[in-house]
C-alpha atoms as a PDB file:
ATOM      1  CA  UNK A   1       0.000   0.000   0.000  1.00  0.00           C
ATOM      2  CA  UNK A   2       3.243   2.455   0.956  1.00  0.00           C
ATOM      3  CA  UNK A   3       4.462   2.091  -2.839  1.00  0.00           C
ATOM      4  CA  UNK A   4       1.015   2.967  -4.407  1.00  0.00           C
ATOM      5  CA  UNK A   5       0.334   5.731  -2.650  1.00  0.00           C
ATOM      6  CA  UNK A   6       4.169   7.021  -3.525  1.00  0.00           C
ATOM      7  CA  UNK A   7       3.295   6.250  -7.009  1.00  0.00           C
ATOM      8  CA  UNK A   8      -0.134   7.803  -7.076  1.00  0.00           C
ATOM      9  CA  UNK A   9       0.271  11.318  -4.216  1.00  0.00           C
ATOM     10  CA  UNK A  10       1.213  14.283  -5.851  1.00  0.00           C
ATOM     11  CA  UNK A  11       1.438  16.355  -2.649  1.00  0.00           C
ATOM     12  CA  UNK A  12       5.098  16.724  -1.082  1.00  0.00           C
ATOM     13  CA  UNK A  13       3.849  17.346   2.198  1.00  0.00           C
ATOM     14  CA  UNK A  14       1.895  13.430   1.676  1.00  0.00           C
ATOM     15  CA  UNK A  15       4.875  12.121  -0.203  1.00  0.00           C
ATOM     16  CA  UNK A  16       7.677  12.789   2.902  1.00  0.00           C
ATOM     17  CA  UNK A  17       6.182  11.076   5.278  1.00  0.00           C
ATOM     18  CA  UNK A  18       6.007   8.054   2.697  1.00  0.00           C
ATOM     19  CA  UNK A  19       8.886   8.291   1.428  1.00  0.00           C
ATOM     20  CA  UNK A  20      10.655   7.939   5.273  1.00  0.00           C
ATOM     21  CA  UNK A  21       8.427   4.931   5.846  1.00  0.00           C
ATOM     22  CA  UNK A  22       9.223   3.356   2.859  1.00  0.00           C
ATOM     23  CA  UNK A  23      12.919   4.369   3.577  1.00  0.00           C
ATOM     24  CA  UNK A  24      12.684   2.967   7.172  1.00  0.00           C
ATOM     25  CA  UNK A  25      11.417  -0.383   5.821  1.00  0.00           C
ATOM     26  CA  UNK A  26      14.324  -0.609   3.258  1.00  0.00           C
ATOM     27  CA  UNK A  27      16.649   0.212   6.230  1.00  0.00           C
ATOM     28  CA  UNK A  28      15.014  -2.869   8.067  1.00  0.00           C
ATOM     29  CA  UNK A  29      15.025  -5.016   5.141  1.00  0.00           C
ATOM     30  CA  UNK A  30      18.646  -4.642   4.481  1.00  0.00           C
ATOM     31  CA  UNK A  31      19.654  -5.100   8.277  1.00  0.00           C
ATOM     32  CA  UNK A  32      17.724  -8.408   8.379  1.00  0.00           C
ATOM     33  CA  UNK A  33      19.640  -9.280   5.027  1.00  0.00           C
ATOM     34  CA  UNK A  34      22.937  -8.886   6.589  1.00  0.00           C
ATOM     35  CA  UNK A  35      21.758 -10.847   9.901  1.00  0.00           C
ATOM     36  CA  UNK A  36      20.929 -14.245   7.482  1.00  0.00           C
ATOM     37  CA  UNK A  37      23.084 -17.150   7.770  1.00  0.00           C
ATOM     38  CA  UNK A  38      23.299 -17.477   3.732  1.00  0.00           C
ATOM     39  CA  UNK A  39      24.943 -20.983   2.566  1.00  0.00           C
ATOM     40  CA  UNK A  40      28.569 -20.225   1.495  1.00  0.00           C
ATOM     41  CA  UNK A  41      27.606 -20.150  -2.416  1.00  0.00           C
ATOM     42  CA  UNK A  42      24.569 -17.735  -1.436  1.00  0.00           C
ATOM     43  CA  UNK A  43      26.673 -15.409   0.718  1.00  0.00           C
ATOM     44  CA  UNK A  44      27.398 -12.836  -2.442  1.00  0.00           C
ATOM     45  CA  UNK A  45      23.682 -12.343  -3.151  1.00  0.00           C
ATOM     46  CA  UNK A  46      22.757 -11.820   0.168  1.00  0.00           C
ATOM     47  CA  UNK A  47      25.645  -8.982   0.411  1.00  0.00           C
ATOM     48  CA  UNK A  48      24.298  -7.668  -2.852  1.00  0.00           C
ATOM     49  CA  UNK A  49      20.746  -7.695  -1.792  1.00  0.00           C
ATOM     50  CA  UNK A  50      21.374  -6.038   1.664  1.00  0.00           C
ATOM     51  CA  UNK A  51      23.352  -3.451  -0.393  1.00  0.00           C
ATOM     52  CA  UNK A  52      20.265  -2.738  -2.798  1.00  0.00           C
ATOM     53  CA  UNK A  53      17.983  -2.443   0.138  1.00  0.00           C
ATOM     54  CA  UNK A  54      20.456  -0.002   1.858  1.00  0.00           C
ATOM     55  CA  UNK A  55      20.797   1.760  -1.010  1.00  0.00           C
ATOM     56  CA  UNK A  56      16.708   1.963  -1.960  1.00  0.00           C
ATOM     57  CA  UNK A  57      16.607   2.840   1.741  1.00  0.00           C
ATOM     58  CA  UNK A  58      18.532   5.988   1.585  1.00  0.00           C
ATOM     59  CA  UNK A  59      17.189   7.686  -1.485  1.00  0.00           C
ATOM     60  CA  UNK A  60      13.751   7.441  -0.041  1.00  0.00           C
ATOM     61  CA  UNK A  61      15.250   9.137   3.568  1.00  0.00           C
ATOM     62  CA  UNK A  62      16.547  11.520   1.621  1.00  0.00           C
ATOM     63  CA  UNK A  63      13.109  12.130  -0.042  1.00  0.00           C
ATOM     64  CA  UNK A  64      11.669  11.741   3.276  1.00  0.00           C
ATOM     65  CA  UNK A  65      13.558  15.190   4.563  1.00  0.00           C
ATOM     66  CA  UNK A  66      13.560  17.826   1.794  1.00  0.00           C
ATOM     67  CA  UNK A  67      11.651  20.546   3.808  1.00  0.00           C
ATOM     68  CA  UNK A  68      13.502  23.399   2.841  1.00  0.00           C
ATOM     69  CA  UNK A  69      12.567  22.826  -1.108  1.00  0.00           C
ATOM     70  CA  UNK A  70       9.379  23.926  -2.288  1.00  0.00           C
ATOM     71  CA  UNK A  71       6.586  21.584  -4.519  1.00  0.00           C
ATOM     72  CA  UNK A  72       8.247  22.838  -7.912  1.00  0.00           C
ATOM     73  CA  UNK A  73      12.058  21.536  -6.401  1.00  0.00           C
ATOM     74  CA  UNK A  74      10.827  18.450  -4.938  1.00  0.00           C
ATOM     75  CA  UNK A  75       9.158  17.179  -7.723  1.00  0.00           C
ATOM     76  CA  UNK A  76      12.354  17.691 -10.112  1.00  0.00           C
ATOM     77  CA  UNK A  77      14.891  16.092  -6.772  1.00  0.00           C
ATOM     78  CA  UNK A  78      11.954  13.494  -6.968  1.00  0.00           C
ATOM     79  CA  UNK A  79      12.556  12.645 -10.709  1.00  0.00           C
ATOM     80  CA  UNK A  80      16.241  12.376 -10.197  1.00  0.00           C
ATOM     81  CA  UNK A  81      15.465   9.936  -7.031  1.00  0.00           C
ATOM     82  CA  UNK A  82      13.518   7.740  -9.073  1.00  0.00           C
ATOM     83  CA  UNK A  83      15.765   6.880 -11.818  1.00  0.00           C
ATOM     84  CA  UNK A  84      18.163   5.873  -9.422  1.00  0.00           C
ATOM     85  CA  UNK A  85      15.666   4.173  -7.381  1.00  0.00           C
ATOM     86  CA  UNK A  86      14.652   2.018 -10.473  1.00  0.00           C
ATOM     87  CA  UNK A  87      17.986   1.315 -11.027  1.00  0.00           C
ATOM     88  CA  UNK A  88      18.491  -0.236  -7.259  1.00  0.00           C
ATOM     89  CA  UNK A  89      14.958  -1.458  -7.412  1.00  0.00           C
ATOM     90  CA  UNK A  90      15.400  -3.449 -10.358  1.00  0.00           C
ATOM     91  CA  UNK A  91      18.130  -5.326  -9.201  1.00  0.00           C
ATOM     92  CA  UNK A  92      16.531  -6.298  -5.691  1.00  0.00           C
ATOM     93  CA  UNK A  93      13.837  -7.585  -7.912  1.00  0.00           C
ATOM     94  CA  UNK A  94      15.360  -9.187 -10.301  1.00  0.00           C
ATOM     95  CA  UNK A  95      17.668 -11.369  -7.777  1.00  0.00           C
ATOM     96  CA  UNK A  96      14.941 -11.933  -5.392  1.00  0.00           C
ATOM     97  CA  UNK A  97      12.261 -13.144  -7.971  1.00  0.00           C
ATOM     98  CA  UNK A  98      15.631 -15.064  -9.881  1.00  0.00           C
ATOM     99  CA  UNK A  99      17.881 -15.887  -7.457  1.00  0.00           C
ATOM    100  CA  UNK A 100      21.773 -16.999  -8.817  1.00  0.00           C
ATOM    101  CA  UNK A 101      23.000 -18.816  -5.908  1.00  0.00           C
END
């Protein structure tokens, strides 16, 4: 439900709020990655999951505190976020749906 209404608010003063939760979650995500016991051959994906999580994590903080920009600033900071995000995204995705381990 978090990602929807990311994908659907328009609002910043909705959006930062959702953005730290969603950046909170990543943060969580990522910790519990590193805490798994992966099998030895697994051990690389796990890193590299924990890493995209991390990473996902802090460009959605950062969205999460941008007070001092007005709607017009936010959006554009939000449309460099997001290709970045996709990038990060994408890989989590991809290695959690296809796992190589």
């Amino acid at each position: 439900p978090m990602i929807e209404q990311i994908h659907t608010s328009t609002s910043q003063a909705n959006l930062e709020p959702l953005y730290r939760g969603y950046g909170m979650t990543l943060s969580k995500l990522g910790d519990k990655l590193e805490a798994t016991d992966a099998p030895k051959e697994c051990v690389a994906l796990r890193k590299q999951m924990a890493e995209d999580a991390k990473a996902l994590a802090q460009l959605n903080t950062k969205l999460g505190h941008e007070p001092q920009v007005n709607n017009e600033e936010f959006s554009a900071l939000a449309a460099v976020q997001q290709e970045k995000m996709h990038r990060y995204g994408s890989d989590l995705t991809e290695i959690t749906y296809h796992p190589h381990c």
